[in-house]
C-alpha atoms as a PDB file:
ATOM      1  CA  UNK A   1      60.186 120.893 133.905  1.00  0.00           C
ATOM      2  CA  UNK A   2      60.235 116.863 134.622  1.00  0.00           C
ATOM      3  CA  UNK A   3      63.371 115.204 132.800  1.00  0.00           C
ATOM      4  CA  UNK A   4      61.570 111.519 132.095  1.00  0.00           C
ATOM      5  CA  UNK A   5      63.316 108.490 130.525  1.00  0.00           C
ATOM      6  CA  UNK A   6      61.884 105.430 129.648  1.00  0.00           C
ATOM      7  CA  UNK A   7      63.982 101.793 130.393  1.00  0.00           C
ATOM      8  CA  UNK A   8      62.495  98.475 129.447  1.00  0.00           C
ATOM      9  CA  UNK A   9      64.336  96.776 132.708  1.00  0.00           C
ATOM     10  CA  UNK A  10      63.097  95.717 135.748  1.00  0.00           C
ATOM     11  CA  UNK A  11      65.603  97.154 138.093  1.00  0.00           C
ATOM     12  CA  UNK A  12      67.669 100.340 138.013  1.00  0.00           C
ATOM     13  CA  UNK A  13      70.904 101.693 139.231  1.00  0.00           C
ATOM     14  CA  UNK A  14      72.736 105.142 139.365  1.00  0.00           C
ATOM     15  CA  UNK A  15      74.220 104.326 135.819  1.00  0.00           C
ATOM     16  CA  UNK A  16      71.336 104.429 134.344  1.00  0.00           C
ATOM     17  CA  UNK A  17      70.562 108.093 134.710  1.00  0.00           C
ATOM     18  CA  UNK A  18      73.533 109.161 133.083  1.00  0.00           C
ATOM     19  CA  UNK A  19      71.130 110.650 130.001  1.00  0.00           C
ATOM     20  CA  UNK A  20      68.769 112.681 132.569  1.00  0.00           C
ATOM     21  CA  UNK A  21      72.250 114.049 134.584  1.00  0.00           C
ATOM     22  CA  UNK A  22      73.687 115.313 131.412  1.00  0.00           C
ATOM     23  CA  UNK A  23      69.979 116.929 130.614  1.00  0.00           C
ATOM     24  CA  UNK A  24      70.096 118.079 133.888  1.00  0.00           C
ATOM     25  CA  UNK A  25      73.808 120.197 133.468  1.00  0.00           C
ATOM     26  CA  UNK A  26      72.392 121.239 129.754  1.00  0.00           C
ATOM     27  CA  UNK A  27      69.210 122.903 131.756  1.00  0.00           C
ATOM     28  CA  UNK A  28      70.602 124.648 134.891  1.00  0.00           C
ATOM     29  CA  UNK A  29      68.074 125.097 137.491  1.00  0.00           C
ATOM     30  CA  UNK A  30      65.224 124.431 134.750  1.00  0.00           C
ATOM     31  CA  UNK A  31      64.443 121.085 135.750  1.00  0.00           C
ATOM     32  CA  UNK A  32      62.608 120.838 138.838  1.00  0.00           C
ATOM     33  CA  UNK A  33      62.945 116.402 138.592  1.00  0.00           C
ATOM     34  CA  UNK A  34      64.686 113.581 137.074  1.00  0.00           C
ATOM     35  CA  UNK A  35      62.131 110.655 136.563  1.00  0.00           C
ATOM     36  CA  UNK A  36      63.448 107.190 135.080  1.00  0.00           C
ATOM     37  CA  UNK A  37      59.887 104.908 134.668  1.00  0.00           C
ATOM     38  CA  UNK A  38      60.920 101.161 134.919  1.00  0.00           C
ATOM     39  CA  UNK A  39      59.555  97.964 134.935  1.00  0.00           C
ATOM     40  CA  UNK A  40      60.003  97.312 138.570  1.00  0.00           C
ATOM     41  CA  UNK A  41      57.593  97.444 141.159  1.00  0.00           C
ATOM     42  CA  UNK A  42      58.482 100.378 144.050  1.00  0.00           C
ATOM     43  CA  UNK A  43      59.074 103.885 143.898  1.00  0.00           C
ATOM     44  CA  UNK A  44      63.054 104.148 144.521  1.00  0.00           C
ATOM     45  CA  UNK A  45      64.892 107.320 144.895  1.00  0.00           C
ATOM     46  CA  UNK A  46      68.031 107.869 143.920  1.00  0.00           C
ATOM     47  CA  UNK A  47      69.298 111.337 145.569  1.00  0.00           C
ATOM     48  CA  UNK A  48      69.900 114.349 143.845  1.00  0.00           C
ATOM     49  CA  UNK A  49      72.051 115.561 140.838  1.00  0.00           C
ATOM     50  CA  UNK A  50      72.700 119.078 141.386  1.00  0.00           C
ATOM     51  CA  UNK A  51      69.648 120.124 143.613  1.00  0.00           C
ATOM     52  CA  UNK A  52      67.255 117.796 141.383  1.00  0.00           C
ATOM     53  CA  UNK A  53      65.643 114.867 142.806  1.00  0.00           C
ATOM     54  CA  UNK A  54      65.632 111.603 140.918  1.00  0.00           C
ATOM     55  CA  UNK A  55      63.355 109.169 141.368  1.00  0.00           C
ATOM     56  CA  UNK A  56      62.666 105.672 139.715  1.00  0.00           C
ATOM     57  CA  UNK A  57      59.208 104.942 138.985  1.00  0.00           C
ATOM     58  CA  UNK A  58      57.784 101.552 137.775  1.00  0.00           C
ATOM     59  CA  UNK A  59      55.208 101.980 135.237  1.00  0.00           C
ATOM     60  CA  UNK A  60      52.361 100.489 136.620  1.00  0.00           C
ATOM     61  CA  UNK A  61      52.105 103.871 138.064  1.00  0.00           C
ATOM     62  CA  UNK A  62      51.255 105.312 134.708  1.00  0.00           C
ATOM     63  CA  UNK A  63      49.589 102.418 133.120  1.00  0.00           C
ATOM     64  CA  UNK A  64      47.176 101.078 136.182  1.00  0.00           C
ATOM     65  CA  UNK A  65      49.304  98.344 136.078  1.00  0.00           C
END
């Protein structure tokens, strides 16, 4: 399973996957990656919470933007 949060911001930073961390110690070994979509422009990854990779997205990825 993919752990996804939405943020209306156009950059990220570690804070801001506090909700998908917590999901992530709720779900041991269930979810496979953390995903926050953004309004920003790059990929950016943002290491691992216990084993899970997290990754920031920007949502032109999803929209065709």
């Amino acid at each position: 399973m993919t752990a996804i949060e939405v943020k209306a911001a156009f950059s990220v930073t570690p804070a801001d996957f506090t909700h998908i961390k917590h999901f992530i110690e709720q779900n041991p070994g269930r979810v496979r990656q953390g995903t926050l979509i953004y309004g920003g422009k790059r990929p950016l990854p943002f290491g691992e919470h216990q084993g899970t990779p997290l990754w920031a997205l920007p949502l032109g990825m999803f929209a065709g933007g």
